[in-house]
PDB file of N, CA and C in Angstrom:
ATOM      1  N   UNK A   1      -1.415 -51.576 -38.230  1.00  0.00           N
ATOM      2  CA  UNK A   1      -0.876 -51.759 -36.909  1.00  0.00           C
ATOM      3  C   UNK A   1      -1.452 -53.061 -36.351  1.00  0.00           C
ATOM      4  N   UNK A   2      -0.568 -53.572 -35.497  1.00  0.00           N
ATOM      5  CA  UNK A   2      -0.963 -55.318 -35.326  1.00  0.00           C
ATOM      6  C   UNK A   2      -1.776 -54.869 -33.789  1.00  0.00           C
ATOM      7  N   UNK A   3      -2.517 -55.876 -33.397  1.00  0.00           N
ATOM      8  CA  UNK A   3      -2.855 -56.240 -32.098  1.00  0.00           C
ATOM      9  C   UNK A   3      -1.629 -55.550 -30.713  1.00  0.00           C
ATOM     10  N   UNK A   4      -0.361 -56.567 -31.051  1.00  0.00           N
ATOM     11  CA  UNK A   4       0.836 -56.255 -30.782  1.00  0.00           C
ATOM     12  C   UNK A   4       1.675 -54.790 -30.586  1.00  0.00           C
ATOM     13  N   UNK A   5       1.529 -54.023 -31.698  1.00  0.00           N
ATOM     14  CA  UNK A   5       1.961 -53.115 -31.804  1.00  0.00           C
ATOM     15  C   UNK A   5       0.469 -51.859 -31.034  1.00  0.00           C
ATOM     16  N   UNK A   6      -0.046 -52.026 -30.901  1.00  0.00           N
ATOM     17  CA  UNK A   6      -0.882 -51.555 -30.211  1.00  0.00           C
ATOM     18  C   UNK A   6      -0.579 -51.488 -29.088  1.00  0.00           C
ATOM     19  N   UNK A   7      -0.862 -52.818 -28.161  1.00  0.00           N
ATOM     20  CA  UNK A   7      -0.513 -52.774 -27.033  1.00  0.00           C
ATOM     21  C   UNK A   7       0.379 -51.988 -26.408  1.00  0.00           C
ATOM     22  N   UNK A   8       1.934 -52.295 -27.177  1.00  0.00           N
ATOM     23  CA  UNK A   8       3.051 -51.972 -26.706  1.00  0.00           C
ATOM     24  C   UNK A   8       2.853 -49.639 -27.004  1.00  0.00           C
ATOM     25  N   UNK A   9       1.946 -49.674 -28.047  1.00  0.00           N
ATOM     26  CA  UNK A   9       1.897 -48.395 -27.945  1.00  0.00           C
ATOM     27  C   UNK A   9       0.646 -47.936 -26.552  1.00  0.00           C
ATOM     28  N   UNK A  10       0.356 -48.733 -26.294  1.00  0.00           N
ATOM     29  CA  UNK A  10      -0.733 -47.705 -25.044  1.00  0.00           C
ATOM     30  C   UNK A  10      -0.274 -47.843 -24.140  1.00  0.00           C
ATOM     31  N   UNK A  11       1.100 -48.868 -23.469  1.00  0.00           N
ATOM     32  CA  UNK A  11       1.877 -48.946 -22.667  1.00  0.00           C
ATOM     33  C   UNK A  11       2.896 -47.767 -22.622  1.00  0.00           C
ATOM     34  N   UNK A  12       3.393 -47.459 -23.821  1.00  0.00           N
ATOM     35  CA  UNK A  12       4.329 -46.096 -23.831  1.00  0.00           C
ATOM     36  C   UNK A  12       3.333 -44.901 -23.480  1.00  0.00           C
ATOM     37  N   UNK A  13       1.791 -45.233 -24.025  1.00  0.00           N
ATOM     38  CA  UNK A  13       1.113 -43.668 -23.928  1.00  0.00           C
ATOM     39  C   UNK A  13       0.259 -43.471 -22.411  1.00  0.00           C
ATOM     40  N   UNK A  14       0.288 -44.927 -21.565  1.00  0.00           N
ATOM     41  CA  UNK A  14       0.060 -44.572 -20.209  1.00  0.00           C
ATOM     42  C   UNK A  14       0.978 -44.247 -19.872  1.00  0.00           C
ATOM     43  N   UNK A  15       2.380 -44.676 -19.877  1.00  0.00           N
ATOM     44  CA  UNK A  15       3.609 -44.209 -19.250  1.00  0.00           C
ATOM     45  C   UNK A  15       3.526 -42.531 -19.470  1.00  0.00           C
ATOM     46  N   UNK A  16       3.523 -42.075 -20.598  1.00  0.00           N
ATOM     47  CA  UNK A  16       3.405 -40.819 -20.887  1.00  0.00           C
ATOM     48  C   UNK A  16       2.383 -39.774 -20.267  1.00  0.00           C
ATOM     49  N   UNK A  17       1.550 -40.449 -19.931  1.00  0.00           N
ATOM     50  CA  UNK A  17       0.298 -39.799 -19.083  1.00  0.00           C
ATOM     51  C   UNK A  17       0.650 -39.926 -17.714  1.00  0.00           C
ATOM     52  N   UNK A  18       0.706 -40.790 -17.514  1.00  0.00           N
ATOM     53  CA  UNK A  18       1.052 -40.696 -15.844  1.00  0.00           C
ATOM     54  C   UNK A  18       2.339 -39.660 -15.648  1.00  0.00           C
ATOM     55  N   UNK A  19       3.267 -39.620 -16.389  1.00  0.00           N
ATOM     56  CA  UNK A  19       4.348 -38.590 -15.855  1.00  0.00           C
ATOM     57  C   UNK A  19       3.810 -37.289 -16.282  1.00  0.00           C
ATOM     58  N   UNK A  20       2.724 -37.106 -17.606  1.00  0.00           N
ATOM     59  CA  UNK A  20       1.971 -35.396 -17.618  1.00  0.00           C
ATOM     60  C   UNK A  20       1.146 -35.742 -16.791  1.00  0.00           C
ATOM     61  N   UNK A  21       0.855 -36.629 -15.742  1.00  0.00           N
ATOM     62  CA  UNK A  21      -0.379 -36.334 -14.658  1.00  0.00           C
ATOM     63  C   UNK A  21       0.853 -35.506 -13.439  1.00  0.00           C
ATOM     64  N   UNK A  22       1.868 -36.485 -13.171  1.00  0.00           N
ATOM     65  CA  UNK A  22       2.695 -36.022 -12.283  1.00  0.00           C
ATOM     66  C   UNK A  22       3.321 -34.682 -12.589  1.00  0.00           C
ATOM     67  N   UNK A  23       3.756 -34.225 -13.766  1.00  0.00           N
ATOM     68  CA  UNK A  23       3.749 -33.045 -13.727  1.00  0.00           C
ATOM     69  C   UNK A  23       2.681 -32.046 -13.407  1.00  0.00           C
ATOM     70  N   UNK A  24       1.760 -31.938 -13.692  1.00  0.00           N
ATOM     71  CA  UNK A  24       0.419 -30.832 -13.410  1.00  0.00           C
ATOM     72  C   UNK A  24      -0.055 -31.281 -12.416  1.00  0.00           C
ATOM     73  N   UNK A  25      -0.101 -32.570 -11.363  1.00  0.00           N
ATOM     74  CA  UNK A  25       0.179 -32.138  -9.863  1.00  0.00           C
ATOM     75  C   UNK A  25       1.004 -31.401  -9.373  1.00  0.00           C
ATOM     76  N   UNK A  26       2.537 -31.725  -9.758  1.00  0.00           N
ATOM     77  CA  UNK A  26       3.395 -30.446  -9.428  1.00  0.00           C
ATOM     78  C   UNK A  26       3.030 -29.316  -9.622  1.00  0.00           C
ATOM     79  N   UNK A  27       2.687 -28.889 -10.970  1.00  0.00           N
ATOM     80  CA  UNK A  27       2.124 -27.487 -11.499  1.00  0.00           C
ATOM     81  C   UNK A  27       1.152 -27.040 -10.504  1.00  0.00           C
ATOM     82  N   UNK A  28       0.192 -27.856 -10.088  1.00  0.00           N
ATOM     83  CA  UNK A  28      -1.000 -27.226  -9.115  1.00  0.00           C
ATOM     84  C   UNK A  28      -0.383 -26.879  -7.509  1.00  0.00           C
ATOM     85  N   UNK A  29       0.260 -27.591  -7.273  1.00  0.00           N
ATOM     86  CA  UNK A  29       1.195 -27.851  -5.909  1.00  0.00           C
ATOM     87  C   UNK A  29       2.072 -26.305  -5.843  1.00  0.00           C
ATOM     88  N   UNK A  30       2.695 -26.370  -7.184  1.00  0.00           N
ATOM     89  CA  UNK A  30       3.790 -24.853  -6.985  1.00  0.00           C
ATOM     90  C   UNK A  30       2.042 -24.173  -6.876  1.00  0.00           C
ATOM     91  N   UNK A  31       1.627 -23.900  -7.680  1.00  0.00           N
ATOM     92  CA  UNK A  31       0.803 -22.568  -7.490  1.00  0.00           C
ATOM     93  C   UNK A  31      -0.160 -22.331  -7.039  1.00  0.00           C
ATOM     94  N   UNK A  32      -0.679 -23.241  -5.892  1.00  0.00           N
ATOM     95  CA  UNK A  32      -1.030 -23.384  -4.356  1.00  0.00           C
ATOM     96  C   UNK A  32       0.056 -22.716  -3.802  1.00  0.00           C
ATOM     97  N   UNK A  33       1.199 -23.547  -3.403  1.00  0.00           N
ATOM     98  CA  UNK A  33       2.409 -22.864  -2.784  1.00  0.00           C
ATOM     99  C   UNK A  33       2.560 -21.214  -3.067  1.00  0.00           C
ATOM    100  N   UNK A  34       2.721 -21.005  -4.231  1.00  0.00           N
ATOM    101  CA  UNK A  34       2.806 -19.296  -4.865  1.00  0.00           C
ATOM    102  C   UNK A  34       1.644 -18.784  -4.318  1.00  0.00           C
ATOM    103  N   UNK A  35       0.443 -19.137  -4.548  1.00  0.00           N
ATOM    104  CA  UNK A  35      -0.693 -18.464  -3.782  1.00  0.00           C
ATOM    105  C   UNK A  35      -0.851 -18.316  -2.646  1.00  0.00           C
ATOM    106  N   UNK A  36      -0.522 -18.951  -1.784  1.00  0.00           N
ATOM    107  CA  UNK A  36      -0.424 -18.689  -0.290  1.00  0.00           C
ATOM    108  C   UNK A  36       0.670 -18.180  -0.049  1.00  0.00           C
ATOM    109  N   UNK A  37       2.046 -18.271  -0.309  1.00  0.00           N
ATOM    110  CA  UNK A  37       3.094 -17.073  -0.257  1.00  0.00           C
ATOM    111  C   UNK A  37       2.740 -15.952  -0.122  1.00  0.00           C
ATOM    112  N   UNK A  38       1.546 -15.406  -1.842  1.00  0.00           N
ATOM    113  CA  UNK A  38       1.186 -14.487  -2.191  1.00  0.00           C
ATOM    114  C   UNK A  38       0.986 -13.571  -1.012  1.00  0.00           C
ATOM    115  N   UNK A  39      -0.711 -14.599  -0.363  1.00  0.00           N
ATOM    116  CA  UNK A  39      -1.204 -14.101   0.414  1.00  0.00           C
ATOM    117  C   UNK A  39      -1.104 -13.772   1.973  1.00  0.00           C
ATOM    118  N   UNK A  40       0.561 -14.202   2.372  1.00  0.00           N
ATOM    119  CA  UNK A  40       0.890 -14.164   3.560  1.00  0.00           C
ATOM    120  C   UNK A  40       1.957 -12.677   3.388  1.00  0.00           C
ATOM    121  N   UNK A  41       2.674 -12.489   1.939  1.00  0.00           N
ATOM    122  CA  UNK A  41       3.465 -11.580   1.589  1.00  0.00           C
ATOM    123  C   UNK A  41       2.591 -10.218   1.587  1.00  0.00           C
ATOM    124  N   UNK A  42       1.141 -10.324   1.122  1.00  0.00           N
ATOM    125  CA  UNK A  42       0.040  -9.534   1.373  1.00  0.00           C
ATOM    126  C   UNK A  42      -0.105  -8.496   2.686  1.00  0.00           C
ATOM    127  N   UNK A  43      -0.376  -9.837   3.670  1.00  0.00           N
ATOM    128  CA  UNK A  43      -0.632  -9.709   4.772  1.00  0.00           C
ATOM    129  C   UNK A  43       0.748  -8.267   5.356  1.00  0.00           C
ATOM    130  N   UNK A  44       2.336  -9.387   5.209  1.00  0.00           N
ATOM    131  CA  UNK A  44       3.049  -8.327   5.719  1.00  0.00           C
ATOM    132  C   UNK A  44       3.278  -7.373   4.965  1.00  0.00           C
ATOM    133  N   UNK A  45       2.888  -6.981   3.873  1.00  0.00           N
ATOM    134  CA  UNK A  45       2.983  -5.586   3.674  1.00  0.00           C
ATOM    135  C   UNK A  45       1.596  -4.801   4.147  1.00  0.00           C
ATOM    136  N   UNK A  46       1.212  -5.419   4.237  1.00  0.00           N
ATOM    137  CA  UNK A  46      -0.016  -4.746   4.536  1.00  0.00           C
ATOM    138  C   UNK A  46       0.370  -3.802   6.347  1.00  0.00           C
ATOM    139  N   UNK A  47       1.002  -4.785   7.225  1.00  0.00           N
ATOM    140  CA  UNK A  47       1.207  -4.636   8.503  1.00  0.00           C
ATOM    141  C   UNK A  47       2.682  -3.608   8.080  1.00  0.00           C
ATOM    142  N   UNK A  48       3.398  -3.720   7.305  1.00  0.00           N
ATOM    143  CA  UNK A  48       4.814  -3.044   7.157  1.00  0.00           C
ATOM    144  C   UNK A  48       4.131  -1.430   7.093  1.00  0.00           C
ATOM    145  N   UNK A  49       3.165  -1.538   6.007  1.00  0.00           N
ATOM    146  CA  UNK A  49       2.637  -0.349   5.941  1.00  0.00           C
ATOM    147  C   UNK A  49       1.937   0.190   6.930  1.00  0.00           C
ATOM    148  N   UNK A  50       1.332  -0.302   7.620  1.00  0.00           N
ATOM    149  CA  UNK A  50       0.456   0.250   9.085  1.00  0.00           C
ATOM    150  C   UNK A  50       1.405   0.898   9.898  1.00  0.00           C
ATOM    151  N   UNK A  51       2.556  -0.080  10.462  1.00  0.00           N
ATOM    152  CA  UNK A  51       3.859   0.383  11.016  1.00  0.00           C
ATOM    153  C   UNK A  51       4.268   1.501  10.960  1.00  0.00           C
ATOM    154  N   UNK A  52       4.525   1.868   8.928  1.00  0.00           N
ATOM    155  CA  UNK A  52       5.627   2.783   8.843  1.00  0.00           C
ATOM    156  C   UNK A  52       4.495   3.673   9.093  1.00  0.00           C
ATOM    157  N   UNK A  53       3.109   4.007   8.636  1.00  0.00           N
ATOM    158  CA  UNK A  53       2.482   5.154   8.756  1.00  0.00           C
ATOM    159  C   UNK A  53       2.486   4.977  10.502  1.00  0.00           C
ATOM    160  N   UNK A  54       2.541   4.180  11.031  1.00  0.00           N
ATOM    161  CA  UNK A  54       2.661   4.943  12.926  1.00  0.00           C
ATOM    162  C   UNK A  54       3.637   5.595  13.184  1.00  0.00           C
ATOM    163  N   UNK A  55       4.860   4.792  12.725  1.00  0.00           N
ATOM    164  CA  UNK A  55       6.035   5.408  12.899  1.00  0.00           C
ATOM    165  C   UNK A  55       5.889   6.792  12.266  1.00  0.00           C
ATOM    166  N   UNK A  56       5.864   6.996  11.231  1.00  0.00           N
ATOM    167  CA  UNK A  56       5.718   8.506  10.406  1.00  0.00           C
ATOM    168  C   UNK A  56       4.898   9.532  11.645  1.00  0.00           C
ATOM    169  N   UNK A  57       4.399   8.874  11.595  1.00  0.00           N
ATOM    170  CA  UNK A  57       2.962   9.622  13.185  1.00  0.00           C
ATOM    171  C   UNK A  57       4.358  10.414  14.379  1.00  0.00           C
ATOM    172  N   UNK A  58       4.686   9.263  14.835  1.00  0.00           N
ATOM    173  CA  UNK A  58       5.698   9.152  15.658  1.00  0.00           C
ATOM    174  C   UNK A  58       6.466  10.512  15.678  1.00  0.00           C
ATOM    175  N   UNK A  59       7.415   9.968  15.102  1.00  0.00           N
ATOM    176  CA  UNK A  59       8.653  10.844  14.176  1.00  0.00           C
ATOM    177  C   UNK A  59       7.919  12.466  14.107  1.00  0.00           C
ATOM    178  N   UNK A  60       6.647  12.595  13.132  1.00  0.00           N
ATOM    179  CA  UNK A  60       6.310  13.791  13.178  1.00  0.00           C
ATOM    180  C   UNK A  60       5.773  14.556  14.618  1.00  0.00           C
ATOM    181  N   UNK A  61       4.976  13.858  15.366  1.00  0.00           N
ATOM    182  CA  UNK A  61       4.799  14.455  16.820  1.00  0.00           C
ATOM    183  C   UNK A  61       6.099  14.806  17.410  1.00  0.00           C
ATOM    184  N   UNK A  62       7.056  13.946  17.451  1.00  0.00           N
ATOM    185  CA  UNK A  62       8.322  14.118  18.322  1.00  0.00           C
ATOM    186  C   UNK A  62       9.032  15.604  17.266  1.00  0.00           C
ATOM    187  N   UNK A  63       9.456  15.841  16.407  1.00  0.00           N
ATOM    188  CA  UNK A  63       9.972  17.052  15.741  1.00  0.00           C
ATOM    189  C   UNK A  63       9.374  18.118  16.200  1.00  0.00           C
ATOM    190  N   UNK A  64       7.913  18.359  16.055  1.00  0.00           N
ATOM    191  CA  UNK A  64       6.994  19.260  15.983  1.00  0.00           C
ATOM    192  C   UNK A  64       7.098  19.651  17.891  1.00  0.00           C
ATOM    193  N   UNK A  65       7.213  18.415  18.705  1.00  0.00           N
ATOM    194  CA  UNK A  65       7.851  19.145  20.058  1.00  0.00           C
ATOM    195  C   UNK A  65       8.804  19.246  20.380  1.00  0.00           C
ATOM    196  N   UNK A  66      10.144  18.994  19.594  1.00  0.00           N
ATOM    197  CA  UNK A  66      11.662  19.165  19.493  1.00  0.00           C
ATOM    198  C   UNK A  66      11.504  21.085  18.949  1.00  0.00           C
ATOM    199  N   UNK A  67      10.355  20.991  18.151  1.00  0.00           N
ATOM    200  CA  UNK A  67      10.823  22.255  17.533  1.00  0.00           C
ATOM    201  C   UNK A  67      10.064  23.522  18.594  1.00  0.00           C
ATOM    202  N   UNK A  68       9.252  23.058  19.606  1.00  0.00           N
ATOM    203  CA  UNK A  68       8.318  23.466  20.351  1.00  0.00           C
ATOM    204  C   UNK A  68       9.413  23.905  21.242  1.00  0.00           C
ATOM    205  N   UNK A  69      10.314  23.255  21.485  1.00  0.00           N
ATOM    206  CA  UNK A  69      11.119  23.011  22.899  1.00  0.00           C
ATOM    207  C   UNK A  69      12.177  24.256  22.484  1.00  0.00           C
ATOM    208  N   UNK A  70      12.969  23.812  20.673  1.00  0.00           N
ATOM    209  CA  UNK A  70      13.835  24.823  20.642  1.00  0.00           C
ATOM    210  C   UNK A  70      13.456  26.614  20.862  1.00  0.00           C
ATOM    211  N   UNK A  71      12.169  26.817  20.708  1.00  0.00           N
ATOM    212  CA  UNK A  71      11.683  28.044  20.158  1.00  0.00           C
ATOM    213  C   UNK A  71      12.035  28.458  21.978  1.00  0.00           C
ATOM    214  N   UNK A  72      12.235  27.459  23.224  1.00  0.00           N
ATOM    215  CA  UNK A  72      12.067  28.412  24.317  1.00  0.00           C
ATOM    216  C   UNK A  72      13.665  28.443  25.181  1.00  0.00           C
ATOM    217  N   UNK A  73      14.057  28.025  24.198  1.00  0.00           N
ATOM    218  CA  UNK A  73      15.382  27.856  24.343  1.00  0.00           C
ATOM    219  C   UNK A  73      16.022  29.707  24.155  1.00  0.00           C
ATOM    220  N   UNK A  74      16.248  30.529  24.881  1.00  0.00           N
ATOM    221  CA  UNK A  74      17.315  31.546  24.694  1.00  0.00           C
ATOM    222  C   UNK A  74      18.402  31.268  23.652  1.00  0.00           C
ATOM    223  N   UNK A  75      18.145  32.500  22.628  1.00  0.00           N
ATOM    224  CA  UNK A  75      19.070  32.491  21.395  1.00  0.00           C
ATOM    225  C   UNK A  75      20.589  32.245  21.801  1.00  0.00           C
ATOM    226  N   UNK A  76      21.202  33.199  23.031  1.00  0.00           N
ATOM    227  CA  UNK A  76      22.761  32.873  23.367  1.00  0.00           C
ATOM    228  C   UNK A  76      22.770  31.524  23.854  1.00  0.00           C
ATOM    229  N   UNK A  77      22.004  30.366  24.212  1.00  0.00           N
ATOM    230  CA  UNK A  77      22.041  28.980  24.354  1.00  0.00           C
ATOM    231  C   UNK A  77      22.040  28.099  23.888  1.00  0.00           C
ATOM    232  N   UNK A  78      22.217  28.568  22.344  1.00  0.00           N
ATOM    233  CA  UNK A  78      21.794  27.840  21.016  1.00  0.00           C
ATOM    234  C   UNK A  78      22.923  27.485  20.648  1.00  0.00           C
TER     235      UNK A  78
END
């Protein structure tokens, strides 16, 4: 391999590096991005779930005095 042919090859193999550098910035960039998604998608399930168990709370108090209420209800009123 000449002097020449050298050169012109470490010119193709920086070119080549700099675009696998620019890719695996991207790569780190998406999965930063994915990781904090993650951890905000976390968050609202975390709160979805708090919710539905209040609501469940809810729902069951209100039946349990729906069913309180029917019991004084007169059978011919039913």
């Amino acid at each position: 391999m000449t002097l020449q042919d050298f050169s012109t090859y470490s010119v193709f193999m920086e070119v080549e590096l700099k675009a696998l550098e620019e890719k695996i910035n991207q790569f780190v960039q998406v999965c930063h991005d994915l990781r904090a998604d993650n951890h905000y998608l976390r968050q609202q399930l975390a709160t979805s779930l708090n919710e539905n168990k209040q609501l469940s709370v809810k729902i069951d108090n209100a039946k349990k005095r729906l069913e309180a209420l029917l019991k004084h209800i007169p059978e011919h009123e039913k």
